[in-house]
Protein backbone atom coordinates (compact mmCIF):
# COMPACT_ATOMS: atom_id res chain seq x y z
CA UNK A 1 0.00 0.00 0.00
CA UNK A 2 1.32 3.58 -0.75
CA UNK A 3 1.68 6.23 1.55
CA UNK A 4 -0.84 9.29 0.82
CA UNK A 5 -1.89 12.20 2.18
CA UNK A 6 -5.22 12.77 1.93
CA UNK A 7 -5.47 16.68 2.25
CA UNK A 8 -2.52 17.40 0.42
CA UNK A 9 -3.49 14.72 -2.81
CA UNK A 10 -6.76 16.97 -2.81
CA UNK A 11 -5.53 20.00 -2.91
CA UNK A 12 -2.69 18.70 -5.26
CA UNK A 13 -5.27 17.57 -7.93
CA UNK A 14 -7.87 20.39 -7.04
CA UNK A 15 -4.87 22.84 -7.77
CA UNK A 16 -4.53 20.51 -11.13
CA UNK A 17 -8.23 20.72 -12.27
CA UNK A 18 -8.09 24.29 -11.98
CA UNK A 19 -5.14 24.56 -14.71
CA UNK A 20 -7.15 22.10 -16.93
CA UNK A 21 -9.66 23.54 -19.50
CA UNK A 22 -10.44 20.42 -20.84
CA UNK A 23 -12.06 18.82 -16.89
CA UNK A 24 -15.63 19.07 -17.28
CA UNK A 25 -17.96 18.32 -14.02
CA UNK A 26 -18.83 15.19 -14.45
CA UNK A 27 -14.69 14.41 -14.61
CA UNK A 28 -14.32 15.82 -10.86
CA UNK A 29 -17.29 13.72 -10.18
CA UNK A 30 -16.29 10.61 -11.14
CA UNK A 31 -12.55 11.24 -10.28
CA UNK A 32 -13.81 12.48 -6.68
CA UNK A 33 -15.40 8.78 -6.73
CA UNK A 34 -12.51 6.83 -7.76
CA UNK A 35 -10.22 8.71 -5.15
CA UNK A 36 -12.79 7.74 -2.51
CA UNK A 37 -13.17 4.45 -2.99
CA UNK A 38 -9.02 4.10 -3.31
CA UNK A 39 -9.59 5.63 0.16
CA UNK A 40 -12.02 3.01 1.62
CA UNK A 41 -9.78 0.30 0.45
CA UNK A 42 -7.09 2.08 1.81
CA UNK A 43 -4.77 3.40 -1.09
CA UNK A 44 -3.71 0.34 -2.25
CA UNK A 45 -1.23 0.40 -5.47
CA UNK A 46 -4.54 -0.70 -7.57
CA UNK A 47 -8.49 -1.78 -6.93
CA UNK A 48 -10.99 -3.34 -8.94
CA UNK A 49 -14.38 -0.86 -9.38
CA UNK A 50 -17.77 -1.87 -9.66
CA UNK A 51 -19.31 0.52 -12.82
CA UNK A 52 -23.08 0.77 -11.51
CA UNK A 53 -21.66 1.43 -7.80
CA UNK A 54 -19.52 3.97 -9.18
CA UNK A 55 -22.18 5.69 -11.73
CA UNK A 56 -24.55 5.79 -8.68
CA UNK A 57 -22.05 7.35 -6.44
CA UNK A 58 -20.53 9.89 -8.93
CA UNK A 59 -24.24 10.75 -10.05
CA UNK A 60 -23.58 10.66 -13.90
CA UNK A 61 -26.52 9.56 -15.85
CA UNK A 62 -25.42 7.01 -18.78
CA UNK A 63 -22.94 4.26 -19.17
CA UNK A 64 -21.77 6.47 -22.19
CA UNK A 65 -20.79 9.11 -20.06
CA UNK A 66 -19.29 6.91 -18.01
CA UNK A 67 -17.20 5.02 -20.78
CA UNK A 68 -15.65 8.56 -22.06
CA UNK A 69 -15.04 10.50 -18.45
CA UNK A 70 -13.05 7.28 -17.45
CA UNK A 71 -11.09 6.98 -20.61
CA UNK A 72 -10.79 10.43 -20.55
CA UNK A 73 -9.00 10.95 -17.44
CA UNK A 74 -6.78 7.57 -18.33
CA UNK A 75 -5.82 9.86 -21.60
CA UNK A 76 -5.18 12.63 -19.40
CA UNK A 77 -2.78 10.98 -16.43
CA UNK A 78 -5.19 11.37 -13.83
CA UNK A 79 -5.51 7.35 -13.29
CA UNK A 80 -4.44 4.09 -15.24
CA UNK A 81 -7.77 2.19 -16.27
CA UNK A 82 -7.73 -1.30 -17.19
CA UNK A 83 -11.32 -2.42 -18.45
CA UNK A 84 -12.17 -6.08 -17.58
CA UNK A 85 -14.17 -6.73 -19.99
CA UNK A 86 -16.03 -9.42 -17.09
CA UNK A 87 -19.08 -8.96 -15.78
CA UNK A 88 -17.91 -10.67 -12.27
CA UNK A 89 -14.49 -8.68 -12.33
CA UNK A 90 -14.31 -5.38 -12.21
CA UNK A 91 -12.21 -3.22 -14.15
CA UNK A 92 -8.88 -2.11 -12.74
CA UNK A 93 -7.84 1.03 -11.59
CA UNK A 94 -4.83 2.67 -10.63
CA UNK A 95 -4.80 6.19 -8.80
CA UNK A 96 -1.50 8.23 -8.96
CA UNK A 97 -0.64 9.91 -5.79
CA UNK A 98 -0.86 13.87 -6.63
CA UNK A 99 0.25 15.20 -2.79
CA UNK A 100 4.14 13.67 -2.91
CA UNK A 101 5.72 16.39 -1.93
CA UNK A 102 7.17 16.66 1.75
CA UNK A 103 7.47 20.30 2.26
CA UNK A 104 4.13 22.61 2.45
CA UNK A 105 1.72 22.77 -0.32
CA UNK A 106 1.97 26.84 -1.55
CA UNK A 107 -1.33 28.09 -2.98
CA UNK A 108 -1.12 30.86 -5.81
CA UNK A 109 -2.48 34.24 -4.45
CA UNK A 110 -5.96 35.15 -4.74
CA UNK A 111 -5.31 38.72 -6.09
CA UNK A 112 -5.38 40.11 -10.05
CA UNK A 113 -6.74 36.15 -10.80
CA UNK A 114 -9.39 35.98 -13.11
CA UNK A 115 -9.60 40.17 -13.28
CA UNK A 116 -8.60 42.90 -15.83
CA UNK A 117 -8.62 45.93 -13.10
CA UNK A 118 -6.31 44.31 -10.86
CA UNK A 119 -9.07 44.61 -7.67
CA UNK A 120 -8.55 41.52 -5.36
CA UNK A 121 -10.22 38.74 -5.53
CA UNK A 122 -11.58 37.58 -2.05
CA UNK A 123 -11.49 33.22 -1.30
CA UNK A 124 -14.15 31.86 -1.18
CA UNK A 125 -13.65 30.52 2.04
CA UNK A 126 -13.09 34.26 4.13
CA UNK A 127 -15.31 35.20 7.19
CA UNK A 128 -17.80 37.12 7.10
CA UNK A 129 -17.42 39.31 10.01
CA UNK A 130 -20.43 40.89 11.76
């Protein structure tokens, strides 16, 4: 079983979806899914998936969609997928750890992002004082 950090492989591949135009919702979905079912089993190197439990859990609504958000984030290096091709064994997956670094994860700064008059942009996560 590897080693991994669960905070820092979230932010890690949170940080990662941000930078990634192509990541649709239904991509964080399922990979959100996949990530915690590697945690249930306890991060082992790979895990076999069950397709209905993991459509049900990620809430997408075809097989279709399934079929091209998984292949599509095998294309894309967020996971190795190995389709069984078995209706008793389920296909293979293997997550790659995103949070390997030992030192402090550094967070780009929330000001002149995403604006063309350089005003700050406030986190969504700030207190609201009263």
């Amino acid at each position: 079983m590897e080693q991994i950090n669960y905070i820092k492989h979230l932010n890690a591949v949170f940080l990662q979806f941000s930078k990634d135009g192509r990541l649709n919702p239904t991509h964080i979905s399922l990979y959100v899914t996949l990530f915690q079912l590697w945690n249930n089993y306890h991060f082992p190197v790979n895990f076999h998936i069950n397709r209905e439990e993991v459509i049900q859990f990620s809430k997408i609504g075809s097989k279709t969609t399934y079929h091209r958000c998984i292949k599509e984030l095998h294309h894309w290096k967020y996971l190795l997928y190995e389709p069984s091709h078995n209706p008793f064994h389920g296909s293979k997956i293997k997550m790659f750890n995103f949070g390997t670094s030992d030192g402090q994860v550094l967070y780009p700064s929330h000001t002149n992002i995403g604006t063309s008059n350089g005003q700050a942009v406030v986190p969504i996560n700030k207190h609201i004082q009263t």
